[in-house]
Protein backbone atom coordinates (compact mmCIF):
# COMPACT_ATOMS: atom_id res chain seq x y z
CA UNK A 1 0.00 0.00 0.00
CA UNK A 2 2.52 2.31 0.48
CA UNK A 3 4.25 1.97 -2.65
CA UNK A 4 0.89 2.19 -4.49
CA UNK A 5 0.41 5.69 -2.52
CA UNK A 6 4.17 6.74 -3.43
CA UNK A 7 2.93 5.38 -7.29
CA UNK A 8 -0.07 7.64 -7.31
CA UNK A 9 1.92 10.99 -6.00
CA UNK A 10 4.27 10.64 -7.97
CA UNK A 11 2.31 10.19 -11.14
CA UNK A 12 -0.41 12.65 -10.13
CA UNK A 13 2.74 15.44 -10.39
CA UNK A 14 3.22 14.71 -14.36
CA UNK A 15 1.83 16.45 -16.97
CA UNK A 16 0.89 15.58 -20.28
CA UNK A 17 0.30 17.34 -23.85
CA UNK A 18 -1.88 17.49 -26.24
CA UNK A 19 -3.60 15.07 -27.77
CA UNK A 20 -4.02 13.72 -24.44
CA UNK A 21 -6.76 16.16 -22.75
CA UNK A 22 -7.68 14.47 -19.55
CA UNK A 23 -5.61 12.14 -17.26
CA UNK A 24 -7.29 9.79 -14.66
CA UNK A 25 -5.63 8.66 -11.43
CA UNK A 26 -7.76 6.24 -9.61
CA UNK A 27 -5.30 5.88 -6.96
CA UNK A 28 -6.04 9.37 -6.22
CA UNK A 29 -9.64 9.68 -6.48
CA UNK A 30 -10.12 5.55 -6.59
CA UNK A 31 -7.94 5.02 -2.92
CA UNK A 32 -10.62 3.31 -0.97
CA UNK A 33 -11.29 1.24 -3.34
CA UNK A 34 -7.72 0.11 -4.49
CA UNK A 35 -7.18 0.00 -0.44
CA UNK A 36 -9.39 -2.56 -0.31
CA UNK A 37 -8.26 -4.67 -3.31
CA UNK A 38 -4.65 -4.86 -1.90
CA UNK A 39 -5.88 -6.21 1.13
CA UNK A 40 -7.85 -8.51 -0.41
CA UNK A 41 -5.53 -9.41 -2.34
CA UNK A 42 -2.11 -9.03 -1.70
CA UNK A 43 -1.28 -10.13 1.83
CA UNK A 44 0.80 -13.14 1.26
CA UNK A 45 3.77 -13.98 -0.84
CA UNK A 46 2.41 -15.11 -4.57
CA UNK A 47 3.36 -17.81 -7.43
CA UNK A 48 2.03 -15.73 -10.15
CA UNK A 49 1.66 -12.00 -10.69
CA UNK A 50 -0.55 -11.05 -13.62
CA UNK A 51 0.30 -6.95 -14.85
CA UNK A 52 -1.80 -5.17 -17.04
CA UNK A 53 -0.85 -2.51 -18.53
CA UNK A 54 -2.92 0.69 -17.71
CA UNK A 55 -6.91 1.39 -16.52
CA UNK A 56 -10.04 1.01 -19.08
CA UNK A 57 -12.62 3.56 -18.73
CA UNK A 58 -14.84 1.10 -17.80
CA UNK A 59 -12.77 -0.59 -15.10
CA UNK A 60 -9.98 0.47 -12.88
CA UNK A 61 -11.01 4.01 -14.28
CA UNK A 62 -14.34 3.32 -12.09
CA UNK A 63 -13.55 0.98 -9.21
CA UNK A 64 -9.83 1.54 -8.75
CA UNK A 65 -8.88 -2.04 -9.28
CA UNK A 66 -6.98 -3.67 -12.42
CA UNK A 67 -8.82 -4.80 -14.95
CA UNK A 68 -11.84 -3.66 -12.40
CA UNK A 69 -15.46 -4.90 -14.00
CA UNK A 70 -18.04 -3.94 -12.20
CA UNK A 71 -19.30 -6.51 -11.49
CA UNK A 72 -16.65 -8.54 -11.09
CA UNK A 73 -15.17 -6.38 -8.06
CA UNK A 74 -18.36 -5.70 -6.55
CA UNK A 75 -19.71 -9.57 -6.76
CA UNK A 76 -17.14 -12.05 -7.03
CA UNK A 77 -14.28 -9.82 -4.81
CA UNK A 78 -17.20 -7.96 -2.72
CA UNK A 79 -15.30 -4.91 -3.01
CA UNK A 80 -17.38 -1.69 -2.75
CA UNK A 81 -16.32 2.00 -1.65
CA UNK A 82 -17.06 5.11 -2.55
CA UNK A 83 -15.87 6.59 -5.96
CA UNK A 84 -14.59 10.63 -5.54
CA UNK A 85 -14.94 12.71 -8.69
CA UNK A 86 -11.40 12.86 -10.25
CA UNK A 87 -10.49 16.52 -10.68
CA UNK A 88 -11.31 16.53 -14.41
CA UNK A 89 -13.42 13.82 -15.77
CA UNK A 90 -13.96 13.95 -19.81
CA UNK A 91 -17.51 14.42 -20.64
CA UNK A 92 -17.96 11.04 -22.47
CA UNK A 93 -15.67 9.80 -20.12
CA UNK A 94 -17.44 10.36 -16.94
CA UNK A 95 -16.47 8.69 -13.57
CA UNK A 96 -19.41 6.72 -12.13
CA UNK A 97 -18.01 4.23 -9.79
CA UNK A 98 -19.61 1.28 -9.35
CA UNK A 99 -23.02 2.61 -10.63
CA UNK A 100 -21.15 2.61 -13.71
CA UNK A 101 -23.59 0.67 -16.64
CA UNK A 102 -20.82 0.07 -18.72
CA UNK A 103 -18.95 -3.13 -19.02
CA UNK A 104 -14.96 -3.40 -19.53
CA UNK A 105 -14.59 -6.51 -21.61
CA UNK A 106 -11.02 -6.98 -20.38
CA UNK A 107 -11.77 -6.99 -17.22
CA UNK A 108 -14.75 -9.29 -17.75
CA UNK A 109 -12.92 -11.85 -19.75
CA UNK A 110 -9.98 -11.70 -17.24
CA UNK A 111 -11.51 -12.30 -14.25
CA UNK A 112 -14.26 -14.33 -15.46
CA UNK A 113 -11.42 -16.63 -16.29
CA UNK A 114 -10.06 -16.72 -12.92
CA UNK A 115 -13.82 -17.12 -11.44
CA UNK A 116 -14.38 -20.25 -13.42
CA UNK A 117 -11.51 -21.96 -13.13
CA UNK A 118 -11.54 -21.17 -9.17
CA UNK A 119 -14.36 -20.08 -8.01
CA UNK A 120 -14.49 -18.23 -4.73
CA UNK A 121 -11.80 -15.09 -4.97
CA UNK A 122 -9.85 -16.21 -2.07
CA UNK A 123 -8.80 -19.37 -3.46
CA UNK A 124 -7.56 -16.74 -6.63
CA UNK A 125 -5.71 -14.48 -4.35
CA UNK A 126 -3.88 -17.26 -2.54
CA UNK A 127 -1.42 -17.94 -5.43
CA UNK A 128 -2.11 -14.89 -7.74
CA UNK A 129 -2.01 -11.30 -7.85
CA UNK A 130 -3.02 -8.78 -10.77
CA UNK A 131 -1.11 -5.43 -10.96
CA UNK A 132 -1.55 -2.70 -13.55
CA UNK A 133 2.12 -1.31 -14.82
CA UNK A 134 0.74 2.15 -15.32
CA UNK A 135 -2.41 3.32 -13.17
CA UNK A 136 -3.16 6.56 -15.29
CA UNK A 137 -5.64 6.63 -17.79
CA UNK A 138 -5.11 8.77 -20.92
CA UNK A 139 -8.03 10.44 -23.05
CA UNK A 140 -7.97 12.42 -26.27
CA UNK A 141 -10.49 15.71 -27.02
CA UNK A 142 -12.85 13.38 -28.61
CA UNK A 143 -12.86 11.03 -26.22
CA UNK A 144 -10.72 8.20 -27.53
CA UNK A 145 -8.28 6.02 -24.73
CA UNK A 146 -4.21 7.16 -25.23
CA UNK A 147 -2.46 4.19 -23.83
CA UNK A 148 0.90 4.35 -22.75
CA UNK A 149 2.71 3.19 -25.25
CA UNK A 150 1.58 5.85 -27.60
CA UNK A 151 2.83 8.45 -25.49
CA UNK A 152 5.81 10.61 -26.72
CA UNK A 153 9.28 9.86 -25.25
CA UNK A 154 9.26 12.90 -22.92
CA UNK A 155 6.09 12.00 -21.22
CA UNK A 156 7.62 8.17 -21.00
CA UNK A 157 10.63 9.17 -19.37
CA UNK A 158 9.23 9.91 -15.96
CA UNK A 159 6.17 8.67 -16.14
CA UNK A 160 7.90 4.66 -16.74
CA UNK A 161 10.61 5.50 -13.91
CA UNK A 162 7.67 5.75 -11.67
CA UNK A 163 5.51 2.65 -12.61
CA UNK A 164 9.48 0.81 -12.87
CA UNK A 165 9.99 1.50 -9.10
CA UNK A 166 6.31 0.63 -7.67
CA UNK A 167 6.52 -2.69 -10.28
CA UNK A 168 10.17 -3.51 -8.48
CA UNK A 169 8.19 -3.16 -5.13
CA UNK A 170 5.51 -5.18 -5.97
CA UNK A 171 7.47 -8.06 -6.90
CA UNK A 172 9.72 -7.57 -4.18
CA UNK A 173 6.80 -7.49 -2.04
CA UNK A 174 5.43 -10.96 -3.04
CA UNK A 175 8.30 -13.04 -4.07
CA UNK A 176 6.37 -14.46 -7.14
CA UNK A 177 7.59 -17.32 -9.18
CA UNK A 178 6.35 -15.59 -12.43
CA UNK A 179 5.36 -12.38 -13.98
CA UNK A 180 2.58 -12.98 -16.50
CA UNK A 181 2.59 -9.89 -19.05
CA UNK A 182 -1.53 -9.60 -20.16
CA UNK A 183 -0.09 -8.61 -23.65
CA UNK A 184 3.25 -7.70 -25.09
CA UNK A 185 3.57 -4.12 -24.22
CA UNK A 186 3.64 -5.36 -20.22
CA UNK A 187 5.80 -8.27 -20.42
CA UNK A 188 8.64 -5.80 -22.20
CA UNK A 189 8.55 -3.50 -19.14
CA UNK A 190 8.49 -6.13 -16.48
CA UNK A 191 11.18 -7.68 -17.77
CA UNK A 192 13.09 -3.94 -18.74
CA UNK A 193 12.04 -2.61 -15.05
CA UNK A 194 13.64 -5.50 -13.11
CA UNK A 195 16.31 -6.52 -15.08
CA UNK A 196 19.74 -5.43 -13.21
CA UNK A 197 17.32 -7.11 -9.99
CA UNK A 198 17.69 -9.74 -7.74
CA UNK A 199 14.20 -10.74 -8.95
CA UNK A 200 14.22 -14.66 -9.94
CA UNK A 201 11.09 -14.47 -11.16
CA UNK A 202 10.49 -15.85 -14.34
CA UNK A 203 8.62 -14.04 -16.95
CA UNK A 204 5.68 -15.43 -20.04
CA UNK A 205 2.77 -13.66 -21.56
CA UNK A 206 -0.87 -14.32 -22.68
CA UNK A 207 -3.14 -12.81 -25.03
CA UNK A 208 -4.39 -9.13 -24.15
CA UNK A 209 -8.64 -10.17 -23.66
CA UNK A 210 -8.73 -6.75 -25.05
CA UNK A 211 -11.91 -6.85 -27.65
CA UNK A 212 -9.76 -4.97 -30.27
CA UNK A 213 -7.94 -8.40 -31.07
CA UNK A 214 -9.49 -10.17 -33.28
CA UNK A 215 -7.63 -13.41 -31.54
CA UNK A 216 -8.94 -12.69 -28.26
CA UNK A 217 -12.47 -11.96 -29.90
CA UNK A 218 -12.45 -16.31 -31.14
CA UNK A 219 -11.81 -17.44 -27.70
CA UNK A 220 -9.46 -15.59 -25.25
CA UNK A 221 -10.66 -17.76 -22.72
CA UNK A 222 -9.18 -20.86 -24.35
CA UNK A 223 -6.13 -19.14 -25.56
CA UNK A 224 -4.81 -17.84 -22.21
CA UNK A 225 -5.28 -21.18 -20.45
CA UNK A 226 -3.59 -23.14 -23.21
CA UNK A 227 -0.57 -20.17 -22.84
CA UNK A 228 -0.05 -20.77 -19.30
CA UNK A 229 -0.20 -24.50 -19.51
CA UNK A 230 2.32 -24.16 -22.29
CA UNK A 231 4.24 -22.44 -19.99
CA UNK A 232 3.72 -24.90 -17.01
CA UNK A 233 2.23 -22.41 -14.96
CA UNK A 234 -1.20 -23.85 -14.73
């Protein structure tokens, strides 16, 4: 928790230019929420950490945790605290909290994945852990997501030393066996931010659920559990 709160201060000081508009910190406005998760969550040493790579607008952008569907946090982790108004919220890109309608198909293909193949969320936690690299969220004029990756060098500078030093943290904080990248983008900064470590973890990837793949669209489900059995993790 405390390197999550060191995360979101340092992050909240950054600024970003144009065509990025509005920038969402839910461990700012999200903490009670994200508080909650980590306890939940992250208490004991892990096998397996899972890292995203930033919020959706319709998950950790509204309930503070990665990947965070609604309904998913709310029913399967029973996680529920109030939502604060971030400081500026785009106007199709409004911050509901867990009255949020919407549904973040990541998140609902992640953790419906972990739900069926464990059921209760405890028996998740013991042995797993999902972190998100970056927790900002990134929105154009018109409304369209930025991700990190797309930012310009400048803005990537500080903004990875930060999420490098809370990731180094993290895994120093539960000793996993593996870090999982949920896509390519996160398994190149694991491995970048804790190389030079004495992190033994080793590291592996699976399909981003993300609905913009067209792979993920045929059956992430499938494809991510045949990717960690590949890799002898499940």
């Amino acid at each position: 928790m405390d390197a999550a709160r060191a995360l979101g201060e340092a992050v909240g000081r950054l600024r970003f230019a144009p065509p990025v508009t509005h920038v969402y910190n839910p461990l700012d406005y999200a903490w009670a929420a994200h508080e909650a998760y980590l306890r939940a969550s992250a208490a004991t040493p892990k096998r397996l950490v899972f890292l995203g790579m930033n919020p959706g607008p319709f998950g950790m952008v509204q309930t503070g945790v990665p990947f965070g569907e609604v309904a998913a946090v709310r029913d399967w982790m029973q996680i529920r605290a109030p939502i604060r108004s971030p400081k500026s919220a785009h106007p199709k890109r409004l911050v509901e909290g867990f009255d949020c309608k919407r549904s973040e198909v990541s998140g609902r293909r992640l953790w419906g994945l972990f739900a069926e193949r464990f059921g209760a969320a405890e028996r998740f936690f013991a042995g797993h852990f999902v972190a998100n690299y970056c927790p900002l969220a990134f929105v154009e004029e018109g409304g369209r997501n930025v991700t990190p990756d797309k930012l310009p060098a400048n803005e990537t500078g500080p903004l990875f030393k930060a999420c490098d030093s809370h990731l180094r943290a993290v895994i120093t904080a539960l000793q996993p066996e593996w870090v999982i990248g949920v896509g390519d983008f996160a398994e190149r900064r694991a491995k970048e931010a804790l190389d030079g470590t004495k992190v033994t973890a080793q590291f592996g990837r699976i399909l981003h659920p993300s609905p913009a793949s067209p792979a993920a669209n045929r059956d992430w489900a499938g494809a991510a559990t045949r990717q960690l059995q590949a890799l002898g993790v499940w």
